[in-house]
PDB file of N, CA and C in Angstrom:
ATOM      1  N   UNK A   1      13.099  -1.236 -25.926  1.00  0.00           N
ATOM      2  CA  UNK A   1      13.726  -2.546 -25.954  1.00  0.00           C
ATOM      3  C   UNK A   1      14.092  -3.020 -24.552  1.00  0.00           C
ATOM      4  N   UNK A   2      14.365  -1.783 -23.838  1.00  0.00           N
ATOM      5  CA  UNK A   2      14.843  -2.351 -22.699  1.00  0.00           C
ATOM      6  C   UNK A   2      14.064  -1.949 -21.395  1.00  0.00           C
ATOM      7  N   UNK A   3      13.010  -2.052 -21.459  1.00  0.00           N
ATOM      8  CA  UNK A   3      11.375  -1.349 -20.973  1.00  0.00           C
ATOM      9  C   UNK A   3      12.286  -0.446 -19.389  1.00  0.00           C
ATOM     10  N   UNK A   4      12.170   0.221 -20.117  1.00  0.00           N
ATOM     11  CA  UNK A   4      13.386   1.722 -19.072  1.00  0.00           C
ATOM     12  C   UNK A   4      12.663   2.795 -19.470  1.00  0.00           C
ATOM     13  N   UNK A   5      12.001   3.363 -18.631  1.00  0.00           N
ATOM     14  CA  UNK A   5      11.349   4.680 -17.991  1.00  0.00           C
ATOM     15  C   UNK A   5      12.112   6.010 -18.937  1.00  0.00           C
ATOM     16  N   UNK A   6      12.157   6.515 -19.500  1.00  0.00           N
ATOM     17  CA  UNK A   6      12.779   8.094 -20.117  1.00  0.00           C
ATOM     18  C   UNK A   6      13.169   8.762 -18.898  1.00  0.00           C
ATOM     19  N   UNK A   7      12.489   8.871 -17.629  1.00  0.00           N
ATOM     20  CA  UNK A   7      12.765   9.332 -16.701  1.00  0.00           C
ATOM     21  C   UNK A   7      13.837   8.827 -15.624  1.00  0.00           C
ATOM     22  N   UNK A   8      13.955   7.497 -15.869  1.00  0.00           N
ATOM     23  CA  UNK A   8      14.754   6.600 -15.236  1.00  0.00           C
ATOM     24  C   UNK A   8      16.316   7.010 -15.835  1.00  0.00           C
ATOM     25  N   UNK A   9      16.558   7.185 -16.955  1.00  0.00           N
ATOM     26  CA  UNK A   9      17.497   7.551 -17.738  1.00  0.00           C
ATOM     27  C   UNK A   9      17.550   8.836 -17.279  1.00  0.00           C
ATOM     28  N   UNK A  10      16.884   9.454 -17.516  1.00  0.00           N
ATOM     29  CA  UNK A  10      17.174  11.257 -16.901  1.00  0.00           C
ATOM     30  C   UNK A  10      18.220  11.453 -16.410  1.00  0.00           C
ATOM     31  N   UNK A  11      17.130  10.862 -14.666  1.00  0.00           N
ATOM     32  CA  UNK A  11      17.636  10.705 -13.423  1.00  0.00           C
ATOM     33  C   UNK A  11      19.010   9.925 -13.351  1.00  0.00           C
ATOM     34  N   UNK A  12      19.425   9.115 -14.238  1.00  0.00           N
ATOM     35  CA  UNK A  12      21.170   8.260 -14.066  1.00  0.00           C
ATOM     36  C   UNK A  12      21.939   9.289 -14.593  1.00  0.00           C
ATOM     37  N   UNK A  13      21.256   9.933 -15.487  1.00  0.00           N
ATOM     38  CA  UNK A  13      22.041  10.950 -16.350  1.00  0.00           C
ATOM     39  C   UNK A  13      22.920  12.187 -15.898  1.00  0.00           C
ATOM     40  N   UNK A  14      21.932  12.247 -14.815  1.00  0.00           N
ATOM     41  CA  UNK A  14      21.991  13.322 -14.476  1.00  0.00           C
ATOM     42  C   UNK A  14      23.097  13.258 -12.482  1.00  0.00           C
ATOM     43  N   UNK A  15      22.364  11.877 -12.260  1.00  0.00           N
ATOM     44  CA  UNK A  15      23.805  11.510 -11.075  1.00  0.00           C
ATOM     45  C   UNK A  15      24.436  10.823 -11.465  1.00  0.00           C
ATOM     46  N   UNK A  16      24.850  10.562 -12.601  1.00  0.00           N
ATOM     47  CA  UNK A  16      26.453  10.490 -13.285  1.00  0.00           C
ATOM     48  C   UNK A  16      27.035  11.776 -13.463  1.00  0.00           C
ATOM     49  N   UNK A  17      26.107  12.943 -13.507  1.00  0.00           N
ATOM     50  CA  UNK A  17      26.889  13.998 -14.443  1.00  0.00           C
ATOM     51  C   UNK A  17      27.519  14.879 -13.036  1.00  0.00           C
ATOM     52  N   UNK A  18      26.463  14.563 -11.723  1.00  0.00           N
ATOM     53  CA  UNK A  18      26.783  15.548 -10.628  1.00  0.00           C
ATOM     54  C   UNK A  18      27.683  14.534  -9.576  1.00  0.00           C
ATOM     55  N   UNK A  19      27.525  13.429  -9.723  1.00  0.00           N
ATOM     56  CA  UNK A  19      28.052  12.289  -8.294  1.00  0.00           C
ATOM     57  C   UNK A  19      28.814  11.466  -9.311  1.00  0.00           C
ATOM     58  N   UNK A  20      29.315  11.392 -10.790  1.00  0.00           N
ATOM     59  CA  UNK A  20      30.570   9.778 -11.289  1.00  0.00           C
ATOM     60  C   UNK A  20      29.779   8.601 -11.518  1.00  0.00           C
ATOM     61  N   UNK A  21      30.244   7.906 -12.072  1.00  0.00           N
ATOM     62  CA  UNK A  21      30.215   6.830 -12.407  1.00  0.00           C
ATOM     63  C   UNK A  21      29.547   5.561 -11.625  1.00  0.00           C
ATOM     64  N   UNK A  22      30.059   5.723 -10.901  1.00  0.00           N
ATOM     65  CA  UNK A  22      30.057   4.757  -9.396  1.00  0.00           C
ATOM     66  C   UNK A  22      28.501   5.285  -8.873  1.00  0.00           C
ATOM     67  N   UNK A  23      27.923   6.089  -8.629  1.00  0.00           N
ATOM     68  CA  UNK A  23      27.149   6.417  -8.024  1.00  0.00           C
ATOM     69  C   UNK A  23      25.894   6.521  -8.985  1.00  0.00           C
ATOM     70  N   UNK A  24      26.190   6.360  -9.840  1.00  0.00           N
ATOM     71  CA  UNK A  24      24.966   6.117 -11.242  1.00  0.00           C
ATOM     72  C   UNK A  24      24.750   4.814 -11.601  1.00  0.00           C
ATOM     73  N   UNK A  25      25.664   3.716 -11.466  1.00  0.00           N
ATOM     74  CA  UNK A  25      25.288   2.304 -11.184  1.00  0.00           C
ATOM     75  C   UNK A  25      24.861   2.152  -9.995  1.00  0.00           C
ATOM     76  N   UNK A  26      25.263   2.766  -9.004  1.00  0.00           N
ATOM     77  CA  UNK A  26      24.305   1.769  -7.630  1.00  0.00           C
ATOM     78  C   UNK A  26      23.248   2.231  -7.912  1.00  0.00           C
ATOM     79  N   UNK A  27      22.674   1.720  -7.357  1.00  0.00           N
ATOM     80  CA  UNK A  27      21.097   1.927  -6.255  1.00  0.00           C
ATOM     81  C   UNK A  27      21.569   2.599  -4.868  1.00  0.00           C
ATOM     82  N   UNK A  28      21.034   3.748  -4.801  1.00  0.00           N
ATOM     83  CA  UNK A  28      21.085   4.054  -3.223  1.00  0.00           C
ATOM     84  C   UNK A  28      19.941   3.477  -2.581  1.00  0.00           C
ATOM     85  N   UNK A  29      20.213   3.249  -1.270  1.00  0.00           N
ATOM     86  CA  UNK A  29      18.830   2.553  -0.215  1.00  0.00           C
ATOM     87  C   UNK A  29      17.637   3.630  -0.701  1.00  0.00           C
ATOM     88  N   UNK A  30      16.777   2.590  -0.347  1.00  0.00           N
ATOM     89  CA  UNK A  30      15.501   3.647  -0.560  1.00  0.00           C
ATOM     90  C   UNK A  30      14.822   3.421   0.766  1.00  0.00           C
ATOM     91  N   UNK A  31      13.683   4.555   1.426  1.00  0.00           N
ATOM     92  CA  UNK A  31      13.728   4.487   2.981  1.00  0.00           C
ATOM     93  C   UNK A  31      12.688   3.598   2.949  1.00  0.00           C
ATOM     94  N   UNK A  32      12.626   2.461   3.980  1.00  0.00           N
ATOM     95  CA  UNK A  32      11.855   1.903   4.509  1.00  0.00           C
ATOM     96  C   UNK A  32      10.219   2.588   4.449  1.00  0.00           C
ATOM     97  N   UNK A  33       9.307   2.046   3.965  1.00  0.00           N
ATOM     98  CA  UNK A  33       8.043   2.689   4.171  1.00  0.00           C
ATOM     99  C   UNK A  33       7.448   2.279   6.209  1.00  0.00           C
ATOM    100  N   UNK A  34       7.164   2.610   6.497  1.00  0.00           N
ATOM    101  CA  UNK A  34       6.198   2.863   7.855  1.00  0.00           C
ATOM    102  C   UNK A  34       5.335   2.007   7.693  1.00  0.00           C
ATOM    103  N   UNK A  35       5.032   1.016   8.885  1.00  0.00           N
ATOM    104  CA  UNK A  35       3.693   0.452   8.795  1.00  0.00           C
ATOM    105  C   UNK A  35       2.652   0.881   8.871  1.00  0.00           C
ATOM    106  N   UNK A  36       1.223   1.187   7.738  1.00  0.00           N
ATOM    107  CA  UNK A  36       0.112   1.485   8.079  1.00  0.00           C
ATOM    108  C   UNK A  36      -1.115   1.160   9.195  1.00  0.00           C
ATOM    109  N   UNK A  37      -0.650   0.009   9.870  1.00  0.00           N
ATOM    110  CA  UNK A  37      -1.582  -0.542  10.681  1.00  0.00           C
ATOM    111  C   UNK A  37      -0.831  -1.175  11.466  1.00  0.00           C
ATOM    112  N   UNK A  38      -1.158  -1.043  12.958  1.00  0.00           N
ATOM    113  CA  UNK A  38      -0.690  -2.089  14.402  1.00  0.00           C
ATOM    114  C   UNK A  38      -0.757  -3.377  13.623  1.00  0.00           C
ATOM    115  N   UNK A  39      -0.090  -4.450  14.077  1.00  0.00           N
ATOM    116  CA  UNK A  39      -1.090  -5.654  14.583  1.00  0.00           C
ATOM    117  C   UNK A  39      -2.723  -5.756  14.857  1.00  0.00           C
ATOM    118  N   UNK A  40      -2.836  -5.284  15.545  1.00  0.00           N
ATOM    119  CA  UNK A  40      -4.118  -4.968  16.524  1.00  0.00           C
ATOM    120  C   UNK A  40      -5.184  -4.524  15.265  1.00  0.00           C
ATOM    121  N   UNK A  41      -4.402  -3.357  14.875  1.00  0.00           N
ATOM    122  CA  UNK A  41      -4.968  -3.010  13.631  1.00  0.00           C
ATOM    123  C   UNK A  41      -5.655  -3.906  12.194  1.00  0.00           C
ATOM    124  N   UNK A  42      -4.975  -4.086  12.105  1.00  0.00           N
ATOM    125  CA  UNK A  42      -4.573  -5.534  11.624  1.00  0.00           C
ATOM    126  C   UNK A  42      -5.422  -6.293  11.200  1.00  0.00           C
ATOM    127  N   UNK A  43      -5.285  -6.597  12.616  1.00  0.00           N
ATOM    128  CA  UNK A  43      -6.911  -7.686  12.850  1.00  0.00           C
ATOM    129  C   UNK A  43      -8.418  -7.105  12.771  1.00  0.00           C
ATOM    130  N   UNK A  44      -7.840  -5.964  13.447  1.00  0.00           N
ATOM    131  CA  UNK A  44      -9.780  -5.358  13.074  1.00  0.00           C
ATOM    132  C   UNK A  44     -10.182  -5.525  12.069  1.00  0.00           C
ATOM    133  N   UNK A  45      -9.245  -5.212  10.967  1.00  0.00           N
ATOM    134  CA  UNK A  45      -9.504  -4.980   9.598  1.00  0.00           C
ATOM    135  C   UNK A  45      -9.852  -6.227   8.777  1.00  0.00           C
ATOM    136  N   UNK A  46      -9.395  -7.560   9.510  1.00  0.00           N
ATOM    137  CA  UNK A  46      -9.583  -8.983   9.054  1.00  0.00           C
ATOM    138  C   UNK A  46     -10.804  -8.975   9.260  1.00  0.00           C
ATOM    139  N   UNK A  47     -11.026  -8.774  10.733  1.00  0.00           N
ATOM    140  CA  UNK A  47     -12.435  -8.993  11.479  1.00  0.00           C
ATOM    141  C   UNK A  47     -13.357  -8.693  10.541  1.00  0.00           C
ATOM    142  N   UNK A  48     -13.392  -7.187  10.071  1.00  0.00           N
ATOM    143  CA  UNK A  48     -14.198  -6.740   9.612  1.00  0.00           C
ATOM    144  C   UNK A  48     -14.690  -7.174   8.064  1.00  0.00           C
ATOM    145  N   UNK A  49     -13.440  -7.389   7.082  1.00  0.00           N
ATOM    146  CA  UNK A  49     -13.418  -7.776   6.291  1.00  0.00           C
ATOM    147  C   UNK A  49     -14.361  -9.502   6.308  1.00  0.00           C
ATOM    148  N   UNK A  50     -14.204  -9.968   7.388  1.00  0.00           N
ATOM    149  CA  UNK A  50     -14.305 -11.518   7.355  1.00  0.00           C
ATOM    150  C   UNK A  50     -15.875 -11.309   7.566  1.00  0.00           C
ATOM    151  N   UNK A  51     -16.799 -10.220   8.378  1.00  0.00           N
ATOM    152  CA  UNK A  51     -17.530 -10.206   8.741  1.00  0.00           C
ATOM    153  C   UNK A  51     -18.355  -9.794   7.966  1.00  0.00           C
ATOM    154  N   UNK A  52     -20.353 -10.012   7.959  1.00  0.00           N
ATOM    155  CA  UNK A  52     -21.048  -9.500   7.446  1.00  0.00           C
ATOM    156  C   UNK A  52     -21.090  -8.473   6.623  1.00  0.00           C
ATOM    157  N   UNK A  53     -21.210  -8.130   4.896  1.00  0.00           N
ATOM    158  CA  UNK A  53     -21.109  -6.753   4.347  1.00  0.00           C
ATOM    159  C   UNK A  53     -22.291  -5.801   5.074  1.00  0.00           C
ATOM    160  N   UNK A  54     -22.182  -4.835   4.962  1.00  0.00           N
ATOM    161  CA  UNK A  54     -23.125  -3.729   5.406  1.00  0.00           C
ATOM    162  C   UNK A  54     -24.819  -3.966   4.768  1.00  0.00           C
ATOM    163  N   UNK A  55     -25.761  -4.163   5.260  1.00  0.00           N
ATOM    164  CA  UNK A  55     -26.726  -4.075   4.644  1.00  0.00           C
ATOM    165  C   UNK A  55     -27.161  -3.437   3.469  1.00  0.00           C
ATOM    166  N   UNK A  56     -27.834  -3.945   2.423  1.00  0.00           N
ATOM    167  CA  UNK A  56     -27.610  -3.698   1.498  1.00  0.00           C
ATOM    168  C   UNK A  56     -26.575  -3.506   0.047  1.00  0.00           C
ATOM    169  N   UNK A  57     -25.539  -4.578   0.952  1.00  0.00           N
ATOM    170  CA  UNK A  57     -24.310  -4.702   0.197  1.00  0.00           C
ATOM    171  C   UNK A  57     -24.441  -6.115  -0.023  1.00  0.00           C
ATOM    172  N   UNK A  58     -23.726  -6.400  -1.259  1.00  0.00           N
ATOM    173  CA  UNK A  58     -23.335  -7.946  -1.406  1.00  0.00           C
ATOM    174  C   UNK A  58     -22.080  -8.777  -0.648  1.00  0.00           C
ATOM    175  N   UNK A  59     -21.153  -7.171  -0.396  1.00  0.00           N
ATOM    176  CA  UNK A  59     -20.043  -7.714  -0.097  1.00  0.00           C
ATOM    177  C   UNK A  59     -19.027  -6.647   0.192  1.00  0.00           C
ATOM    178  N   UNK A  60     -18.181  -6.579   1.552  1.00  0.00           N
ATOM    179  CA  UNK A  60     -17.200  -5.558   1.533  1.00  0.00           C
ATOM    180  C   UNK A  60     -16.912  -5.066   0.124  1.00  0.00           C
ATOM    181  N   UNK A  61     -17.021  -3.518  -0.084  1.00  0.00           N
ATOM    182  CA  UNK A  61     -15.852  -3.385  -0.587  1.00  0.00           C
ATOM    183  C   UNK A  61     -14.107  -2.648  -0.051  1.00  0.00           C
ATOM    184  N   UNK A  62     -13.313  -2.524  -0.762  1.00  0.00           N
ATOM    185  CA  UNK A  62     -12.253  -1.397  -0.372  1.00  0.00           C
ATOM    186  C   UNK A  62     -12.858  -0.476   0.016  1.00  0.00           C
ATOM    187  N   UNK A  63     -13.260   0.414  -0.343  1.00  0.00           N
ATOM    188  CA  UNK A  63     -13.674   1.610  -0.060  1.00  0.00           C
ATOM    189  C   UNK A  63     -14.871   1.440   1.581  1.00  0.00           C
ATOM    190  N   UNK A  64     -15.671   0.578   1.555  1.00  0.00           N
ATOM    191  CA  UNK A  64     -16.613   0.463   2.163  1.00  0.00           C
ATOM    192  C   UNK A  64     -15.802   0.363   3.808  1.00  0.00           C
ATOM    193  N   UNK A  65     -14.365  -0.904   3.654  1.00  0.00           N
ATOM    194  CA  UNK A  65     -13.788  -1.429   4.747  1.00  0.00           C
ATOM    195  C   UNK A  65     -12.928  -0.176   5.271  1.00  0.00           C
ATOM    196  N   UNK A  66     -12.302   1.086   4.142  1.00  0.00           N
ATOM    197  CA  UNK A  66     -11.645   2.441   4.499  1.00  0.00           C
ATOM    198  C   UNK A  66     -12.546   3.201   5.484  1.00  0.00           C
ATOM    199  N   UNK A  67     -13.670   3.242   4.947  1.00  0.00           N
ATOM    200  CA  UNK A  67     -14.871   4.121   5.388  1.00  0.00           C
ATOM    201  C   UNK A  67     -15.613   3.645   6.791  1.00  0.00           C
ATOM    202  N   UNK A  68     -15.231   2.356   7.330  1.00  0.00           N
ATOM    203  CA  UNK A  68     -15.491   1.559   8.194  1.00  0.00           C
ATOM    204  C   UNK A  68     -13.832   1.589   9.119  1.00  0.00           C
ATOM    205  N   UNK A  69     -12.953   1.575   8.701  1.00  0.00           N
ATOM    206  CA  UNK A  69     -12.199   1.841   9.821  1.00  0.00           C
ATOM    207  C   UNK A  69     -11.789   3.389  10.354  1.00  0.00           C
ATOM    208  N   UNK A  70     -12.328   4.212   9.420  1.00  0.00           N
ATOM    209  CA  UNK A  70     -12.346   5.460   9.735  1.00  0.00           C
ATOM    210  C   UNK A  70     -13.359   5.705  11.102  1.00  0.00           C
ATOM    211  N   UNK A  71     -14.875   5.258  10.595  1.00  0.00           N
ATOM    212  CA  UNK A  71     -15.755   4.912  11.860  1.00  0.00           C
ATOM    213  C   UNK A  71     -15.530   4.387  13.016  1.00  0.00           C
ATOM    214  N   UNK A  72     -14.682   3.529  13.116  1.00  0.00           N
ATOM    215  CA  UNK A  72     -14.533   2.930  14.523  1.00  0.00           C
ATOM    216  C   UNK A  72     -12.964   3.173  14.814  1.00  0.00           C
ATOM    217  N   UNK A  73     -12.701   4.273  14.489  1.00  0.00           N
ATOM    218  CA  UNK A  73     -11.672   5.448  15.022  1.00  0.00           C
ATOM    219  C   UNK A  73     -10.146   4.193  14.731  1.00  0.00           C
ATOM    220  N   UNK A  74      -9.563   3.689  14.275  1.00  0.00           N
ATOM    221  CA  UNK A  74      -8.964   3.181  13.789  1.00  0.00           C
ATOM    222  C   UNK A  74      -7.804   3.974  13.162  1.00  0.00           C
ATOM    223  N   UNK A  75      -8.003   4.736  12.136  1.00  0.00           N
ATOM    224  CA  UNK A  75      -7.458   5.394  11.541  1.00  0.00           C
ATOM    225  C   UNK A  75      -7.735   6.665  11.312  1.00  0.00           C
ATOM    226  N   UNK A  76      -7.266   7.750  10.856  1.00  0.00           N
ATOM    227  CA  UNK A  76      -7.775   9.244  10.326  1.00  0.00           C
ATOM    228  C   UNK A  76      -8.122   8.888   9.020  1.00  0.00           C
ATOM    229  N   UNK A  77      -7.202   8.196   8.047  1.00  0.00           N
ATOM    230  CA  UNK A  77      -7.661   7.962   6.706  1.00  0.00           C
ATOM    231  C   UNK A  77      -6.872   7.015   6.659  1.00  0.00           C
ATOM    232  N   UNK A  78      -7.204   6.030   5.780  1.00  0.00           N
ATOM    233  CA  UNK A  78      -6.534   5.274   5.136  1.00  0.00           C
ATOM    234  C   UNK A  78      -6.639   5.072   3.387  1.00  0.00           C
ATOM    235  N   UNK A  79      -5.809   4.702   2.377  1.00  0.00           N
ATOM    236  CA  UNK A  79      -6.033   4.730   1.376  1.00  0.00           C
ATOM    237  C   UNK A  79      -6.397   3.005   0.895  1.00  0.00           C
ATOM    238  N   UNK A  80      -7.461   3.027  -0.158  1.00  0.00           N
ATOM    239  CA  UNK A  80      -7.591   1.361  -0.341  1.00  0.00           C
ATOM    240  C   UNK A  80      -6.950   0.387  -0.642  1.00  0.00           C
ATOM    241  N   UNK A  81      -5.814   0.954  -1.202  1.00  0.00           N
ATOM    242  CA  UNK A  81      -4.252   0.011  -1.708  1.00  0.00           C
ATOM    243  C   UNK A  81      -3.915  -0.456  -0.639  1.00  0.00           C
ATOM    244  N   UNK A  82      -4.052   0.645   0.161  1.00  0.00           N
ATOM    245  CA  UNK A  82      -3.167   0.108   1.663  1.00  0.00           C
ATOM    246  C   UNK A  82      -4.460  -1.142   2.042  1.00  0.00           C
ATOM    247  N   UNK A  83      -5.114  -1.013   1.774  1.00  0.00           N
ATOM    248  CA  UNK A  83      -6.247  -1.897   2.437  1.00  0.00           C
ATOM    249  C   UNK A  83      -6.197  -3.185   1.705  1.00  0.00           C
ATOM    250  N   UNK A  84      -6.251  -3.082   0.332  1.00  0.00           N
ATOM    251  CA  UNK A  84      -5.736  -3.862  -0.670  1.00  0.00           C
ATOM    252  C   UNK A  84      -4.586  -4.691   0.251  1.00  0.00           C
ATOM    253  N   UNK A  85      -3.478  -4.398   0.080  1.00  0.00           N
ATOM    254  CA  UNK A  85      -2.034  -4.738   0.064  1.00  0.00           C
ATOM    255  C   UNK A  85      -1.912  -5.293   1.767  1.00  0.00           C
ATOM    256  N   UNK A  86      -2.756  -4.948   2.605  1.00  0.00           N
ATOM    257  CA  UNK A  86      -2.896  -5.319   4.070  1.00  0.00           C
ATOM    258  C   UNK A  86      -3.873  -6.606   3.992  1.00  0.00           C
ATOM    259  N   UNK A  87      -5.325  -6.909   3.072  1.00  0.00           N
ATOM    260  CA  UNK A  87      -5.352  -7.923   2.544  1.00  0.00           C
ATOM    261  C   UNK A  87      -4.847  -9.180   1.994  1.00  0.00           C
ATOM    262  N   UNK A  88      -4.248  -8.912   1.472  1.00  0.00           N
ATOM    263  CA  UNK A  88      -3.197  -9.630   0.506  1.00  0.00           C
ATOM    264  C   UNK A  88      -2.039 -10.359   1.150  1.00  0.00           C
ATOM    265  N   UNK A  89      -1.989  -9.410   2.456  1.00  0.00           N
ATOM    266  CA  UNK A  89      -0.482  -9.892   2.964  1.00  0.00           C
ATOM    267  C   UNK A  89      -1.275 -11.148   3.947  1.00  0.00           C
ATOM    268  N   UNK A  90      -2.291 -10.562   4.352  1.00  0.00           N
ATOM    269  CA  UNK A  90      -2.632 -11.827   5.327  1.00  0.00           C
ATOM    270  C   UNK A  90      -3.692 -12.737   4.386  1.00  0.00           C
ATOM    271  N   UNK A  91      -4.188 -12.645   3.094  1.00  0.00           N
ATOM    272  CA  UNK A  91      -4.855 -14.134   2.354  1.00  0.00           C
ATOM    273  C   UNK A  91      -5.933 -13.947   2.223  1.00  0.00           C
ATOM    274  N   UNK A  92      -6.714 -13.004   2.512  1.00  0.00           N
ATOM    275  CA  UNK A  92      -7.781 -12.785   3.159  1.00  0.00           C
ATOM    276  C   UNK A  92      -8.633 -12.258   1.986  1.00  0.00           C
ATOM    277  N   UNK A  93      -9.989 -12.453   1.595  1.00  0.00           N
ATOM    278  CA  UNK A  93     -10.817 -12.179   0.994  1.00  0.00           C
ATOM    279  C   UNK A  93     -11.901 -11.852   1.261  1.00  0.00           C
ATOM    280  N   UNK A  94     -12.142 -10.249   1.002  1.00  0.00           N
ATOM    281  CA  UNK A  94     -12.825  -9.408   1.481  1.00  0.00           C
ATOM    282  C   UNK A  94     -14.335 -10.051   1.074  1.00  0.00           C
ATOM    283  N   UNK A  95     -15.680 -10.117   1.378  1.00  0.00           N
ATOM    284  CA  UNK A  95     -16.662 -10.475   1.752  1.00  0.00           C
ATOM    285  C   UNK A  95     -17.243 -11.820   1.368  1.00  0.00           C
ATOM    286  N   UNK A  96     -16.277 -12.778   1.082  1.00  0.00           N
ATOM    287  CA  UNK A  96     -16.323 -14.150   0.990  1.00  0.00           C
ATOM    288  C   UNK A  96     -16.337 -15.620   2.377  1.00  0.00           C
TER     289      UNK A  96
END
């Protein structure tokens, strides 16, 4: 009814039972995630995205643009969400 996780409940359950009352209604901060990519970064990844798919492709994909910034030393790995979600933030549509 109240689309709440079983686990979500656990977890209150359980820092009510060790930390009170008070500390089972808040929210504690949760840490800042790290940026996956410079600026600089950034842009390559527009670049690339904006640019020609690979021969024999119709069209970037995620995976294709991961596997492509791995190549031009960019990154060690990146995952495609992140590539996704680094998309997304700047508007951008991968091989259109």
């Amino acid at each position: 009814m109240l689309y709440v996780n079983e686990q979500t409940i656990r977890r209150t359950r359980l820092r009510y039972a060790t930390e009170g009352l008070q500390a089972a209604l808040d929210d504690k901060p949760h840490p800042k995630s790290e940026l996956k990519l410079a600026e600089k970064e950034e842009a390559h990844l527009v670049a690339i995205a904006c640019s020609a798919p690979p021969t024999g492709r119709a069209r970037w994909t995620l995976t294709l643009l991961c596997e492509r910034l791995v190549e031009d030393g960019v990154v060690e790995k990146i995952a495609p969400e992140t590539v996704r979600l680094l998309l997304k933030k700047t508007s951008s549509s991968p091989g259109e």
